[in-house]
Protein backbone atom coordinates (compact mmCIF):
# COMPACT_ATOMS: atom_id res chain seq x y z
CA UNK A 1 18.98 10.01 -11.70
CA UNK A 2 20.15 12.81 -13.91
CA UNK A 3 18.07 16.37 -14.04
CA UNK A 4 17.64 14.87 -18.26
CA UNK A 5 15.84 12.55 -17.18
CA UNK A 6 12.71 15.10 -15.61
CA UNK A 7 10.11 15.70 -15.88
CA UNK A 8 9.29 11.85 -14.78
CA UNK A 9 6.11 10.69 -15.46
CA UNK A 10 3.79 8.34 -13.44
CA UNK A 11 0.23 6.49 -13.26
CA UNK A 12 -1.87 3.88 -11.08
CA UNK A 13 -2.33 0.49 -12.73
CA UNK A 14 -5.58 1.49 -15.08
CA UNK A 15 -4.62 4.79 -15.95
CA UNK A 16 -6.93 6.37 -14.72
CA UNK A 17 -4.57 8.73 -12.29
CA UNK A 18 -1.65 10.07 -13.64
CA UNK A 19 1.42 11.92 -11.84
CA UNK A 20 4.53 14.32 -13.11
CA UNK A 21 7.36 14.70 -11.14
CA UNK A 22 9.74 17.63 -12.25
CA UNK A 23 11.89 17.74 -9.23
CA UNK A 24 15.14 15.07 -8.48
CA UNK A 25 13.98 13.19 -5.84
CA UNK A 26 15.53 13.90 -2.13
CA UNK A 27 15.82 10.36 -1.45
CA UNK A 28 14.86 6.77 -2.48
CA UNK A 29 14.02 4.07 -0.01
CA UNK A 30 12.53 0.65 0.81
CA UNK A 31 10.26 0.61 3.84
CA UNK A 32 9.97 -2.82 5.37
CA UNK A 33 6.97 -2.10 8.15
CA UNK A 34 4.68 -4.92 8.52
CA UNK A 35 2.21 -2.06 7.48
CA UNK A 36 4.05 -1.20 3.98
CA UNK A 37 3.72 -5.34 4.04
CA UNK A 38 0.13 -5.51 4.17
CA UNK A 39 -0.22 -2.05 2.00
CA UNK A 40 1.89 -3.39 -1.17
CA UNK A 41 1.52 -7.28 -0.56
CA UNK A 42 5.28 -7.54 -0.97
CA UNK A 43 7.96 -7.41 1.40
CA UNK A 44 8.23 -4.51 1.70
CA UNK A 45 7.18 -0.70 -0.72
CA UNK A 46 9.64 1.01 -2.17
CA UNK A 47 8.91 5.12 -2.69
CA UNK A 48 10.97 8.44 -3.83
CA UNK A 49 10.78 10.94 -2.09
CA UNK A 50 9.78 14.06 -4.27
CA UNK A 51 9.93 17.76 -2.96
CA UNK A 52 6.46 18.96 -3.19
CA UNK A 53 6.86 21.60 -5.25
CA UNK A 54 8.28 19.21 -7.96
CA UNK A 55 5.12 16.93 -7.46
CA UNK A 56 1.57 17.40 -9.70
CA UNK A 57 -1.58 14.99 -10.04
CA UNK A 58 -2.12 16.11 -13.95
CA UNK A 59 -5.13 13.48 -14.38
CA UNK A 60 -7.75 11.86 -12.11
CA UNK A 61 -8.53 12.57 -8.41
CA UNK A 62 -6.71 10.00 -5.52
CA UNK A 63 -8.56 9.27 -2.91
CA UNK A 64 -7.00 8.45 0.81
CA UNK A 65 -6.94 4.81 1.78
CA UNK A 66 -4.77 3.14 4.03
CA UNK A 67 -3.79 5.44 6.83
CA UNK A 68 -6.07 7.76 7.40
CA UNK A 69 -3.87 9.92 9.52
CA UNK A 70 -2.91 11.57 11.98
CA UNK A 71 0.54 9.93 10.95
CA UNK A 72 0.21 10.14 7.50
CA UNK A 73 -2.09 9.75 4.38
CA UNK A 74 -1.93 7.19 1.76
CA UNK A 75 -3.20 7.96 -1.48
CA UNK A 76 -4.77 5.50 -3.78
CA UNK A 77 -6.40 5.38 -7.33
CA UNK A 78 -10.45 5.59 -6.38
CA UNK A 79 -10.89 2.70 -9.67
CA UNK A 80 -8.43 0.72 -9.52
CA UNK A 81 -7.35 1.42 -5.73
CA UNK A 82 -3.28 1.02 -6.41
CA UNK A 83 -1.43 2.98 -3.84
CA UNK A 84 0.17 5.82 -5.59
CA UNK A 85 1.61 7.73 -2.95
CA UNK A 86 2.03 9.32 0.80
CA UNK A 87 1.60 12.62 2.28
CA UNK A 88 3.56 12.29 5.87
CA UNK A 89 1.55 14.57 8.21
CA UNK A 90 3.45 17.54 8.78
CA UNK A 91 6.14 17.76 6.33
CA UNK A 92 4.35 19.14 3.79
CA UNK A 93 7.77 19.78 2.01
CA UNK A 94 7.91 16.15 0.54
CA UNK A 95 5.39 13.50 -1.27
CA UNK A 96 6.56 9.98 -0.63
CA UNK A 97 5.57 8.62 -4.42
CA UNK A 98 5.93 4.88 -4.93
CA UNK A 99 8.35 3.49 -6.95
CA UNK A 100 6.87 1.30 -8.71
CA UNK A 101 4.01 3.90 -10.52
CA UNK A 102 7.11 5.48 -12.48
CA UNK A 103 6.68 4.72 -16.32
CA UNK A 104 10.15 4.20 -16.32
CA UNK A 105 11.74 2.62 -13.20
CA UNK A 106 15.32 2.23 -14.56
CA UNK A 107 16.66 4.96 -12.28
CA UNK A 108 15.31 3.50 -9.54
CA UNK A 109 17.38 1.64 -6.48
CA UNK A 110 16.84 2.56 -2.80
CA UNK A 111 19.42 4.14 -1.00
CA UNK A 112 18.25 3.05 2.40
CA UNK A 113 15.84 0.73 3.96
CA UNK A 114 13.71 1.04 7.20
CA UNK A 115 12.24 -0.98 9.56
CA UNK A 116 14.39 -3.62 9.27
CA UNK A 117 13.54 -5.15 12.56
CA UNK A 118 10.48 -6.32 11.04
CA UNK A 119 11.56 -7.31 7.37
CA UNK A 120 10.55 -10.56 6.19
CA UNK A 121 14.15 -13.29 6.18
CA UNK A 122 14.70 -13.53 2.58
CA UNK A 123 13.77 -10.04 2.14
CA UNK A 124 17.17 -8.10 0.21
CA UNK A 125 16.93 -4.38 -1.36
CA UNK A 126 20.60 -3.72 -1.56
CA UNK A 127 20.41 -0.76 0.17
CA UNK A 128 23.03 1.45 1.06
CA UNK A 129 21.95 2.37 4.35
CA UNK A 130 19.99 0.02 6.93
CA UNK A 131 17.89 1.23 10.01
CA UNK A 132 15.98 -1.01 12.30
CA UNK A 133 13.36 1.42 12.37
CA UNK A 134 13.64 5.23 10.84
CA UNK A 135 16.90 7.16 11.17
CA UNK A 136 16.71 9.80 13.78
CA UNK A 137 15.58 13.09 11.81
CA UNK A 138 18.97 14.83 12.51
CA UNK A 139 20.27 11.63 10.01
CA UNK A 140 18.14 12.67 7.55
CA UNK A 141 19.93 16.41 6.37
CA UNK A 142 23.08 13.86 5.46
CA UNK A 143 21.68 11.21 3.92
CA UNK A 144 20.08 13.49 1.43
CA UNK A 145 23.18 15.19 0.75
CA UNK A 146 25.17 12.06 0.22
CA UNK A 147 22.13 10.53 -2.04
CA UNK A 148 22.30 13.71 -3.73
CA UNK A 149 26.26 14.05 -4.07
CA UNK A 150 25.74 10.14 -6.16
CA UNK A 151 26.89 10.31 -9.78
CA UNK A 152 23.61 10.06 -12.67
């Protein structure tokens, strides 16, 4: 995604919540977690992750749903109750937004995929990188860079 493309704009399925992004996002990914399963009713959720500072609700209020914490804390539309986007509990540096709410999701691919050890057998993202689970954190400082480093 090129910085022309910002400030991205987002919503829930009604409306009703609406999200600008104004920051390139760190990373893109496809989480395949039985939970993500049961939480998108898909194979698997797909999400951006957006530094925080690049990251504003500009209409409605969210409401948590999902996870509840202390892991992390899913953020839905209160109306129409589409799940809009994650706050991991203590990186406060990052909002995991979905995909999927982006008004325009051309951009869009993931770059790696998690939890593969519990994906669903037809279940392809293309991905560039696979883990079984998550990376280790000390994984994470290079795949941003190379995600980072890709061409617009």
């Amino acid at each position: 995604m090129s910085e022309n493309a910002l400030p991205l704009e987002a919503g829930c399925r009604c409306g009703q919540v609406r999200l600008k992004i104004s920051a390139k996002p760190l990373l893109t990914m496809a989480c395949h977690c039985t939970g993500c399963q049961k939480m998108s009713s898909s194979a698997y959720s797909l999400s951006a992750a957006i530094p925080a500072e690049g990251f504003e609700v500009t209409r409605g209020e969210p409401v948590i749903g999902g996870l509840h914490g202390p892991e992390a804390h899913h953020y839905f539309c209160p109306y129409c109750m589409t799940w809009m986007f994650t706050k991991p509990e203590g990186m406060d540096w990052f909002v995991n937004v979905r995909a999927t709410m982006f008004d325009n999701t051309s951009w869009f691919a993931p770059f790696i995929e998690t939890w593969t050890s519990e994906k669903l057998a037809f279940a392809a993202t293309g991905a560039r990188h696979s883990y079984p689970a998550l990376p280790e954190m000390d994984a994470y400082e290079g795949l941003v860079k190379e995600y980072m480093a890709q061409p617009a």
